[in-house]
Every structure is written in C-alpha cells, then in structure tokens.
Protein backbone atom coordinates (compact mmCIF):
# COMPACT_ATOMS: atom_id res chain seq x y z
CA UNK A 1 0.00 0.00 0.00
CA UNK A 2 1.05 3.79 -0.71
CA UNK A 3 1.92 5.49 2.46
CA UNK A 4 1.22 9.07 2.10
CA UNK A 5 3.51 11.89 3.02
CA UNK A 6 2.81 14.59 5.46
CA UNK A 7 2.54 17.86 3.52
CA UNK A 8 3.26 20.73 5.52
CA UNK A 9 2.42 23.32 2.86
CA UNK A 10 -0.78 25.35 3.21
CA UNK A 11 -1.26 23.69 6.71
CA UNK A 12 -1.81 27.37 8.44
CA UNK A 13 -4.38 29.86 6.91
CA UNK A 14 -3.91 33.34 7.71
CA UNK A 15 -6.93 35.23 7.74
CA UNK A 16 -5.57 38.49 8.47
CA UNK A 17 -8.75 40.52 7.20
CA UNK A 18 -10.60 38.39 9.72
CA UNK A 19 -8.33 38.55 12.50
CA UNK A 20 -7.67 34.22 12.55
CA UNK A 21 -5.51 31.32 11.79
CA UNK A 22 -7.37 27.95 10.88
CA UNK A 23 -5.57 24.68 10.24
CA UNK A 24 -6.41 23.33 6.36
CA UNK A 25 -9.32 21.20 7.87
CA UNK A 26 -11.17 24.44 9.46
CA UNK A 27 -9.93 24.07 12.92
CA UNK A 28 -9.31 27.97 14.69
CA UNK A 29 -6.02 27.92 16.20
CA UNK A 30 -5.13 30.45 18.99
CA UNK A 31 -1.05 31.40 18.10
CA UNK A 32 0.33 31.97 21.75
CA UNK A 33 4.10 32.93 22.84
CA UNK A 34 5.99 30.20 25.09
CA UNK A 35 6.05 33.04 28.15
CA UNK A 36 2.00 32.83 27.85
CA UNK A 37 0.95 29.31 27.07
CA UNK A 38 3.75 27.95 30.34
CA UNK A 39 1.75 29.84 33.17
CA UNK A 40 -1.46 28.97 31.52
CA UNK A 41 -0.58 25.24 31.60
CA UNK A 42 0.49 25.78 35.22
CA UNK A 43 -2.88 27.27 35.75
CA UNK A 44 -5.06 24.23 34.08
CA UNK A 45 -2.85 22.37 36.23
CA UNK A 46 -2.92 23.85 39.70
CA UNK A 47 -7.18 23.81 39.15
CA UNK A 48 -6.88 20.18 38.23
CA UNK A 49 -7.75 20.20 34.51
CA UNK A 50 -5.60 18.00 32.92
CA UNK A 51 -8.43 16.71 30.63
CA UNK A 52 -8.25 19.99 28.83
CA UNK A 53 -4.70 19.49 28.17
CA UNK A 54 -5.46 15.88 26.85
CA UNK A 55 -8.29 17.35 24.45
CA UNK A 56 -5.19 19.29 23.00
CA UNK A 57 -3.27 16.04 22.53
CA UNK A 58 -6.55 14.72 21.27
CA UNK A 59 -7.19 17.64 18.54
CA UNK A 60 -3.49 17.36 17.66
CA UNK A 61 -4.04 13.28 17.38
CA UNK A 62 -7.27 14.38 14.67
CA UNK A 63 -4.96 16.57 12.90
CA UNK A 64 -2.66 14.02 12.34
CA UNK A 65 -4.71 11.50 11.28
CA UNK A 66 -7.16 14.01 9.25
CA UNK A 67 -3.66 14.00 7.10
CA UNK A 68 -3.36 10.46 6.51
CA UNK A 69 -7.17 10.74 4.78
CA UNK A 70 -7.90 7.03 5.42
CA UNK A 71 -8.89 4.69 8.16
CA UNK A 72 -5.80 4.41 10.99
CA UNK A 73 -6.00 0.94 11.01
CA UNK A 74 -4.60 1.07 7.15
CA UNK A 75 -1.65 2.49 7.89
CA UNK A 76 1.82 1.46 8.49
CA UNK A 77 2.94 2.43 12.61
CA UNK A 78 5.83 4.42 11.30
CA UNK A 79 3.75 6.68 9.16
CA UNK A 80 1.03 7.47 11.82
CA UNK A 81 4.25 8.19 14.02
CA UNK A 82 5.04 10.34 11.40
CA UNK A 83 2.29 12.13 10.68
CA UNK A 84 1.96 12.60 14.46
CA UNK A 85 5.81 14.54 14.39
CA UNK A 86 4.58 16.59 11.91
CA UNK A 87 1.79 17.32 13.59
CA UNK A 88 3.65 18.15 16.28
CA UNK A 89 6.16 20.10 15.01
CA UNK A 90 3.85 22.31 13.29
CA UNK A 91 2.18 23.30 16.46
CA UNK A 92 5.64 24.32 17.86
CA UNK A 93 5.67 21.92 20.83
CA UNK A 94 9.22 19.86 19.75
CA UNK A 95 10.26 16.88 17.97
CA UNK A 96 8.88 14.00 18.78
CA UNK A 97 9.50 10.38 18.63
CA UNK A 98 9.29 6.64 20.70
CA UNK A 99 11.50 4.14 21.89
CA UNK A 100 11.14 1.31 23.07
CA UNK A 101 12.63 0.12 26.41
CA UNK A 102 12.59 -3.44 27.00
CA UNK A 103 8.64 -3.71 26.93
CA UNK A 104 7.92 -0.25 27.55
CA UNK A 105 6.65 2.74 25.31
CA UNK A 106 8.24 5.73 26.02
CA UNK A 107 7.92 9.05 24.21
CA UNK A 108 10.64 11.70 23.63
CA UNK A 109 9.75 15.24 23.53
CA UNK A 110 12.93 17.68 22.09
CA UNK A 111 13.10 21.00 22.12
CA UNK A 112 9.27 21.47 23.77
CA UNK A 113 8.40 24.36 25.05
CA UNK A 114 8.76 26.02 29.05
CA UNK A 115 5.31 23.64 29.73
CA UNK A 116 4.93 21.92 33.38
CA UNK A 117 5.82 18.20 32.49
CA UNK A 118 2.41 17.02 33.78
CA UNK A 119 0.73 19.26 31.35
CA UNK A 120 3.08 17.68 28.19
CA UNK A 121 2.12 14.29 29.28
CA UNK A 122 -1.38 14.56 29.31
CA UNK A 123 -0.90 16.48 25.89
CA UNK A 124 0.57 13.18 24.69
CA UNK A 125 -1.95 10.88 26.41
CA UNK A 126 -4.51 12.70 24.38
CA UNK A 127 -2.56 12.19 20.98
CA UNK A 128 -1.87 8.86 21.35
CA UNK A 129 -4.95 7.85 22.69
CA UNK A 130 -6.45 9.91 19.32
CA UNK A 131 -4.04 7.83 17.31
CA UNK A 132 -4.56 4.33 18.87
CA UNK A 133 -8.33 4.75 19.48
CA UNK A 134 -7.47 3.58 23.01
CA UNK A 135 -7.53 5.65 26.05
CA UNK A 136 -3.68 5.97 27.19
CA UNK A 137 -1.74 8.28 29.82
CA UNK A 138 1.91 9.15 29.36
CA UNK A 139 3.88 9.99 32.87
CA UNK A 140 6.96 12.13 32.70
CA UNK A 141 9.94 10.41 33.48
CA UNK A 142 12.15 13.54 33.48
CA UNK A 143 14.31 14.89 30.57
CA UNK A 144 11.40 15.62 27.98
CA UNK A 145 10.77 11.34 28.26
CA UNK A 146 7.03 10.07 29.01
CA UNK A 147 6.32 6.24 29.41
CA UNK A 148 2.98 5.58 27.06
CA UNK A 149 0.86 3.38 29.64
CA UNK A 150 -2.41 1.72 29.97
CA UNK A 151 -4.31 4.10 32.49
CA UNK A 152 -4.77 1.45 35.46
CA UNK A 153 -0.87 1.44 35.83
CA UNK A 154 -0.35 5.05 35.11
CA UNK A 155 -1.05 6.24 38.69
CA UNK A 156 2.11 3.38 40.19
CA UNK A 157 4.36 4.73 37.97
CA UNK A 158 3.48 8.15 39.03
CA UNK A 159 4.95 7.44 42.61
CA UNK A 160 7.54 5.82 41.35
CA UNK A 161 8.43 8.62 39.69
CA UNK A 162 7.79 10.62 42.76
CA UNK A 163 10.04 8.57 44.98
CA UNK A 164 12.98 8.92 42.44
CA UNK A 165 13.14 5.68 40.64
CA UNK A 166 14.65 6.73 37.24
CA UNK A 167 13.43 5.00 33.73
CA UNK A 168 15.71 1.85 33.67
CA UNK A 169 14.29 1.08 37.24
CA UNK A 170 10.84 1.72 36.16
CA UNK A 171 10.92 -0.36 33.17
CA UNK A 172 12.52 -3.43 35.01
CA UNK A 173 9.27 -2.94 37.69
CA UNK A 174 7.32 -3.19 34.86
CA UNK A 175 8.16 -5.96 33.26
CA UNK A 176 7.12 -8.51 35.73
CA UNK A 177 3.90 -7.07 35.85
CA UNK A 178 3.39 -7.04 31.91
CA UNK A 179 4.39 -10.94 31.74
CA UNK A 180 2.00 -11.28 34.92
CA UNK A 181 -1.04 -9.78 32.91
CA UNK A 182 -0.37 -12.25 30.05
C-alpha cells in the first residue's frame, strides 16, 4: 500500500482581514508565545484540569490523522508516528519520537516548550490515545521522556516517579507485571 507523506504546505491559513488562523481542515487555532501558554498550563494544572490538556493532545491526534485521509488501522505504525511529528512540530511543541525500552513505550519530547511536564504528558496521552483509538496516559519520566501506559498502571508509575526511581528502574518494575497480565 502507498503510504502518504505529510505535507506541511498550506497547513496554516492566515486570515488576516478576519483577524484568525485555521488549520487546512477548518480548525481555529489560537497562536500563543511560550512566556504565555507555560503559566497557563500551570494554571489548568494547579485547578486540576488536565483533561483539557489531553483534548489538546486529542485535537493534535485528529490533525494528524485528518492527514493520513484514510482509516488508521490502514496504515503502516511508522507513518502514523510520522504524521503525528509533523503534527507536532507544526504546532511548535518539539520533535517528537518513541522508543522502546525493554517492553515499555516511552515518548521523547525535544526542544518542547517552558510547559509543566504534567501538562506535556497529558498532551501526549490525548494524541496517542487519538491515534490508537485507546484511552492511554503518558507519565513524565524527566528529561522531555514520558512512558505511554495503559491508564490502570499510570497512577504506580506516578509514585515511582515521585520517589525517584529513574526510567531503567521503572521499566525493570514493569516488566514482571506485563508478563504477569499475560
């Protein structure tokens, strides 16, 4: 099968007269500066409101796959995961891409912007989860890295986080409880 190719070109629409931006499907977009969209992300944080963060992920995750103009399911992982970058990209908020690490999924997020971690990884849950047509969370493991999870073992992972276990140690906790589930 043909994979198609993101196309960046005409993505934004500049509607000067009008006063918006819209994304080639129609969506309004809202062109913030870094120094505005941080303590607003803080803010949806501190009042508990990570789901609006994960809608963000989620419109991002229809953006993306609005571009591969075909059912998900029909295309190859690395092109969803590369629409998704583009995607990404586009909307400023770094370069994306996965590992894997032993049996874990974990996202990298370079060059992001000044956004709380929290408020990056519910972004992400929301894209992926838009992109798998599966509800998924992704918990910061520090340095711009997020371990995709199933949402019943995100919360664990979050104190292990908290208590300072670092990725490596994560993933080998993990693993016993992956082969346990099988």
């Amino acid at each position: 099968m043909d994979e198609p190719r993101f196309d960046p070109g005409g993505f934004w629409e500049f509607h000067l007269s009008g006063g918006a931006v819209h994304t080639r499907e129609g969506r309004r977009v809202v062109v913030l500066p870094e120094d505005v969209a941080g303590p607003l992300v803080r803010l949806a944080l501190d009042q508990g409101d990570e789901v609006l963060l994960a809608e963000l992920g989620t419109a991002l995750g229809a953006e993306a796959a609005a571009s591969l103009g075909a059912n998900l399911t029909e295309r190859s992982p690395e092109t969803v995961l590369g629409h998704a970058r583009s995607v990404v990209a586009l909307f400023g908020l770094g370069r994306l891409s996965l590992e894997q690490w032993g049996d874990a999924l974990v996202a990298r997020l370079e060059g992001a912007p000044a956004l709380h971690a929290e408020g990056l990884a519910a972004l992400l849950g929301g894209l992926f989860g838009a992109l798998g047509g599966a509800e998924v969370q992704c918990v910061s493991a520090g340095a711009g890295l997020f371990l995709v999870l199933h949402p019943h073992i995100a919360d664990a992972v979050r104190a292990w986080v908290a208590e300072g276990a670092d990725l490596a140690t994560i993933t080998a906790r993990l693993a016993p409880a992956a082969g346990a589930a099988s």
